[in-house]
Structure formats: C-alpha cells, structure tokens
C-alpha atoms as a PDB file:
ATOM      1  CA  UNK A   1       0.000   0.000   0.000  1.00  0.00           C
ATOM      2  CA  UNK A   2       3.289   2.335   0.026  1.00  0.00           C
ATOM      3  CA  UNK A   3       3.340   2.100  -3.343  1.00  0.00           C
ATOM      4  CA  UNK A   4       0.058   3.971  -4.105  1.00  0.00           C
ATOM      5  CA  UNK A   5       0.621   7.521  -6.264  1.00  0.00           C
ATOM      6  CA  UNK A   6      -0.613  10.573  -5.154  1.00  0.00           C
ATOM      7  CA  UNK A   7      -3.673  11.863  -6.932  1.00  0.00           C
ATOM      8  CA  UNK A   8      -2.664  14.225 -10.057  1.00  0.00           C
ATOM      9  CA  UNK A   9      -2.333  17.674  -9.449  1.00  0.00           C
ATOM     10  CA  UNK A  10      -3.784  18.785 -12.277  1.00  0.00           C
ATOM     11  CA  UNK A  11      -6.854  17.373 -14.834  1.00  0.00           C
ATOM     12  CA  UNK A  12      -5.618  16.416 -18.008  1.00  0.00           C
ATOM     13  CA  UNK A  13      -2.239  15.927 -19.585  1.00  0.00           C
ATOM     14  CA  UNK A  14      -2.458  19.371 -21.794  1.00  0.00           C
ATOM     15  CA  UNK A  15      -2.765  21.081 -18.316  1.00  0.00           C
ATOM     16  CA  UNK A  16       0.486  19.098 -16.873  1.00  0.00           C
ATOM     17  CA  UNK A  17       2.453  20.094 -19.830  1.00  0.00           C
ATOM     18  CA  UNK A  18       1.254  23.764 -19.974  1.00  0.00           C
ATOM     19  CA  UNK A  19       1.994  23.304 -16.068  1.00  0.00           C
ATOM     20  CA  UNK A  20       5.680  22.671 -16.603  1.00  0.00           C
ATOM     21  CA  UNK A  21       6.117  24.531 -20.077  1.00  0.00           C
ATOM     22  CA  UNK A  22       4.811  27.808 -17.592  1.00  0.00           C
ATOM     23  CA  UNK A  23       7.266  26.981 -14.675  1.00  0.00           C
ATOM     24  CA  UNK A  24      10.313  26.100 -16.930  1.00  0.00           C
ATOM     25  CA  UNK A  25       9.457  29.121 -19.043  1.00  0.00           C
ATOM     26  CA  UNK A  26      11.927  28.195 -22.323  1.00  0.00           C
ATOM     27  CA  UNK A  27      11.400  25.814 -24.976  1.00  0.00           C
ATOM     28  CA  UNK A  28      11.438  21.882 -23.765  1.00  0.00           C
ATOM     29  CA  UNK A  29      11.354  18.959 -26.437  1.00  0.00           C
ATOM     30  CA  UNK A  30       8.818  15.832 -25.849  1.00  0.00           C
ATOM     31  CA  UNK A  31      11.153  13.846 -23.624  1.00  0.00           C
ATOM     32  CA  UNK A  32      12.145  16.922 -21.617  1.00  0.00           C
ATOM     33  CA  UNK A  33       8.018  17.441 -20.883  1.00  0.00           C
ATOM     34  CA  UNK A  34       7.259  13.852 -20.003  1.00  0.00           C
ATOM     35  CA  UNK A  35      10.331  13.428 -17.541  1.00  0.00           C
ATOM     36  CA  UNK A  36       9.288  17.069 -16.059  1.00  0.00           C
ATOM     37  CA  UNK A  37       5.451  15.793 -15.684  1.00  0.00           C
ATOM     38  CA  UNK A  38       6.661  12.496 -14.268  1.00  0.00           C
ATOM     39  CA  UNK A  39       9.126  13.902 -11.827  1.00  0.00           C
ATOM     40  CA  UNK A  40       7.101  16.248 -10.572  1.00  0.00           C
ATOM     41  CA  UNK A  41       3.966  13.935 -10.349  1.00  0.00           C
ATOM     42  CA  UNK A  42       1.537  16.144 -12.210  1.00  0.00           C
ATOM     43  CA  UNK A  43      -0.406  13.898 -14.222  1.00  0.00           C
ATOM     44  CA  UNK A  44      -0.617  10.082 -13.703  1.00  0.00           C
ATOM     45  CA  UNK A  45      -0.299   8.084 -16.617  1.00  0.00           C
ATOM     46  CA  UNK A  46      -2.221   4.703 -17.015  1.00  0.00           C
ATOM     47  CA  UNK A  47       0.140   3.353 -19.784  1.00  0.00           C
ATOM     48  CA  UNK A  48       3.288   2.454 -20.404  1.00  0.00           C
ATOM     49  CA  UNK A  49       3.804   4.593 -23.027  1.00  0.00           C
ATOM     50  CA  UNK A  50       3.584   7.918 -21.516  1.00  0.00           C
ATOM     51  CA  UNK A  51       6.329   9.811 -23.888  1.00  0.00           C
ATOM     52  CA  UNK A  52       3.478   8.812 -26.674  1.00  0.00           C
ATOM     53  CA  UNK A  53       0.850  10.366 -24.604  1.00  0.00           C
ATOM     54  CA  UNK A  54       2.492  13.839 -24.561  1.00  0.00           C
ATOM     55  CA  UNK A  55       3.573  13.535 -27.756  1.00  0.00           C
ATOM     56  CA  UNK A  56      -0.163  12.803 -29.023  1.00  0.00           C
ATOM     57  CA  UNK A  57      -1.130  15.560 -26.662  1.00  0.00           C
ATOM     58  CA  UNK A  58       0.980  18.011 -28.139  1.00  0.00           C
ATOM     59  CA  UNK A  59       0.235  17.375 -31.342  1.00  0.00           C
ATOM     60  CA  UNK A  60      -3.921  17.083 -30.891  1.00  0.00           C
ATOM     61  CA  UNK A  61      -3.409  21.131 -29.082  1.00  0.00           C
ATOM     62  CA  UNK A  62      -0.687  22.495 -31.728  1.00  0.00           C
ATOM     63  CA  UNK A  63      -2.192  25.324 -33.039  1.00  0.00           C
ATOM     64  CA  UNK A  64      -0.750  24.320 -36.396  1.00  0.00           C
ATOM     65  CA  UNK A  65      -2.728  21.203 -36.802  1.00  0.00           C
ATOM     66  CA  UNK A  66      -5.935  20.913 -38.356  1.00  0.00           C
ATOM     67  CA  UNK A  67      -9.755  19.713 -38.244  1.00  0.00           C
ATOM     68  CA  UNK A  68      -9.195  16.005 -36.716  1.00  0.00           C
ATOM     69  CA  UNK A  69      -7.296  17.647 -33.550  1.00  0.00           C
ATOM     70  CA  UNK A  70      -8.773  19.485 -30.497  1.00  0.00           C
ATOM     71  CA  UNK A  71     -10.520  22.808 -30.915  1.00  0.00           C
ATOM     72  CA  UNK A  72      -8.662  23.628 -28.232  1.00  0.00           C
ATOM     73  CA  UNK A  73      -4.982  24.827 -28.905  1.00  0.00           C
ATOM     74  CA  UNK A  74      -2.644  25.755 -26.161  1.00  0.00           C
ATOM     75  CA  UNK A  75       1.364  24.718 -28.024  1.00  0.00           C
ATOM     76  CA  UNK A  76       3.120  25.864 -30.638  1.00  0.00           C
ATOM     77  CA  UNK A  77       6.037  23.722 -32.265  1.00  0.00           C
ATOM     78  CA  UNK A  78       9.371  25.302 -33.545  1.00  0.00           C
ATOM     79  CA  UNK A  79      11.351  22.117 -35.040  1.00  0.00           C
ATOM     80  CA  UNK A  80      11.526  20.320 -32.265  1.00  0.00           C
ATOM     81  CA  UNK A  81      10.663  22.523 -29.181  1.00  0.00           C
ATOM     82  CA  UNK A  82       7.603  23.360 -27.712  1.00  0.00           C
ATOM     83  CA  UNK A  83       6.338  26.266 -26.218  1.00  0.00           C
ATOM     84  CA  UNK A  84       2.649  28.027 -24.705  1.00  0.00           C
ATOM     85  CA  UNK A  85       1.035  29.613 -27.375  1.00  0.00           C
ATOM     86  CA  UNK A  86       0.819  33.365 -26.860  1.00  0.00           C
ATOM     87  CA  UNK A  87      -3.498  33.173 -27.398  1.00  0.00           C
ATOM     88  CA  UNK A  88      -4.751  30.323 -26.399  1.00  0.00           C
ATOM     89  CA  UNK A  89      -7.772  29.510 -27.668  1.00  0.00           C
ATOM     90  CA  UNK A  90     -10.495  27.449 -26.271  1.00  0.00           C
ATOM     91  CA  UNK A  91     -14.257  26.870 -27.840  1.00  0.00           C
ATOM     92  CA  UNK A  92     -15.496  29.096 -24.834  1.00  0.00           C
ATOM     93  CA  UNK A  93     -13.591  32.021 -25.447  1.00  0.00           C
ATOM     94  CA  UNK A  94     -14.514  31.556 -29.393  1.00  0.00           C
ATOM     95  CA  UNK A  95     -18.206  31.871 -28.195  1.00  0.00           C
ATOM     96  CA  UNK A  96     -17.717  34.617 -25.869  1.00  0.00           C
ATOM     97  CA  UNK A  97     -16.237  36.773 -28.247  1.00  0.00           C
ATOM     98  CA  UNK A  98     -18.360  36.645 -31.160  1.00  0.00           C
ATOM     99  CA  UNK A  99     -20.041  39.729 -31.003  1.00  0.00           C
ATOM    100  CA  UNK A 100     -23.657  40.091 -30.835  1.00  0.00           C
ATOM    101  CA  UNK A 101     -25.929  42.075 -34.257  1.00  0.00           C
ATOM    102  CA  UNK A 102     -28.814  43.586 -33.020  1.00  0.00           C
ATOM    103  CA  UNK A 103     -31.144  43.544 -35.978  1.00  0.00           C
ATOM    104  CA  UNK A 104     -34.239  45.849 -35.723  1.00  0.00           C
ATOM    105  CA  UNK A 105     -36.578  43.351 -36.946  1.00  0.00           C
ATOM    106  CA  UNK A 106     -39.489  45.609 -37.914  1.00  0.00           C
ATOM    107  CA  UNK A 107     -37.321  47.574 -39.777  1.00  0.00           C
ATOM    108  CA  UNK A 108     -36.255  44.967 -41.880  1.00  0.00           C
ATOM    109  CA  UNK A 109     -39.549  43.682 -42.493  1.00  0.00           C
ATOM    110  CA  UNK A 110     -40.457  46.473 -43.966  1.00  0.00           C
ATOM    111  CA  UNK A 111     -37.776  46.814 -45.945  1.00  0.00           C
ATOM    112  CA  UNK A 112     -38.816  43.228 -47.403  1.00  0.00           C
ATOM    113  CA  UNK A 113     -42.167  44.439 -47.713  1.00  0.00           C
ATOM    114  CA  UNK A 114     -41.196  47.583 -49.643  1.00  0.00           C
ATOM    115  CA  UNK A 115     -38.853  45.518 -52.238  1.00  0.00           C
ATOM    116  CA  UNK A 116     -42.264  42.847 -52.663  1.00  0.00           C
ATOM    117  CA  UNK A 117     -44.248  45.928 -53.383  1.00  0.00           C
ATOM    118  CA  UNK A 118     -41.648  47.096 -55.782  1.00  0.00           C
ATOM    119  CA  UNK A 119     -41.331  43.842 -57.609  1.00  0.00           C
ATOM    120  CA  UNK A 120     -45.144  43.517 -57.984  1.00  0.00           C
ATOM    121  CA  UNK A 121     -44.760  46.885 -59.722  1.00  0.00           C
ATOM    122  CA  UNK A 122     -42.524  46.170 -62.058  1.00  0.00           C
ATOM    123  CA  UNK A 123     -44.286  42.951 -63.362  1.00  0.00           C
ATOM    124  CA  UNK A 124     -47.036  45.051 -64.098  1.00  0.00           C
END
C-alpha cells in the first residue's frame, strides 16, 4: 500500500504540460516534458507509453494542426521545441467573443415588404 501515487495535481495531460512549459518558461522537447510531468507527479499516466501520450497531446493542441485535432490549442512547435502559445484559444472564449448584431426586426420587415411591393410593380 506504500506504493500507491498521489492523486494528479492537475486534470488532463495538456494542463500538466502547460503546467511545466509555464514553470520552466523556455522551450522543452517531448522527452524533456514527459520526464518534467513524471518527476514532478503532475499527471498520472495509465500506460506504459507515456512519452506517446504527450507527444499525441501536443500534437492534438498544436495550433498548427488541423480539423481532426482538439478545438482547443494551447502549443506551438518550432522544429523540435515546444512552447505556450501566446493566445490560447479554447471553444469558450470563441463563443464569448463573437459579437452580438442587433437587428431591428421591424425595420427589416419592412424593408422586405417595400422591395415585394416594388417587384409587384414592375411585373405590371
């Protein structure tokens, strides 16, 4: 029973690495991530693979990769060296900022109206 981890600090393993990419604060390659996240017991892995993990994690939040990744991107890769992106973007903040067109319905209505009326006209 001495052997039982500690509960992750953080949620998911794009938090861990944006954990340590934030308190290392330069560029870190794949290994140098995992190693950090392992040492430092931020994420618990439940594979044996867990340098494939980060890597997959990386590459599903690069903002440089395309529809069949996450919407959410949080890394940017420079050959092989990863950093925080500068905006990261998350479907939430996409929402929150589209900004809202008040439309004065009537108004337009009667535009529509006016432009039936004027068609009917012209058929005449």
């Amino acid at each position: 029973m001495a052997d039982i981890q500690k509960k992750s600090k953080v949620g998911t393993i794009a938090q861990a690495i944006l954990a340590v990419m934030n308190a290392e604060k330069k560029a870190l390659i794949s290994q140098e991530i995992c190693q950090l996240i392992l040492e430092r017991n931020l994420y618990h892995f439940n594979t044996n693979d867990p340098l494939k993990m980060v890597r997959d994690a990386l590459w599903r939040h690069d903002v440089k990769t395309g529809k069949r990744s996450s919407p959410n991107k949080y890394f940017i890769q420079d050959s092989k060296y990863w950093t925080p992106s500068d905006d990261i973007v998350t479907p939430e903040q996409d929402k929150e900022e589209t900004p809202i067109v008040d439309i004065d319905i009537e108004a337009s209505f009667y535009d529509y109206l006016f432009e039936l009326e004027d068609l009917d006209n012209n058929e005449l």
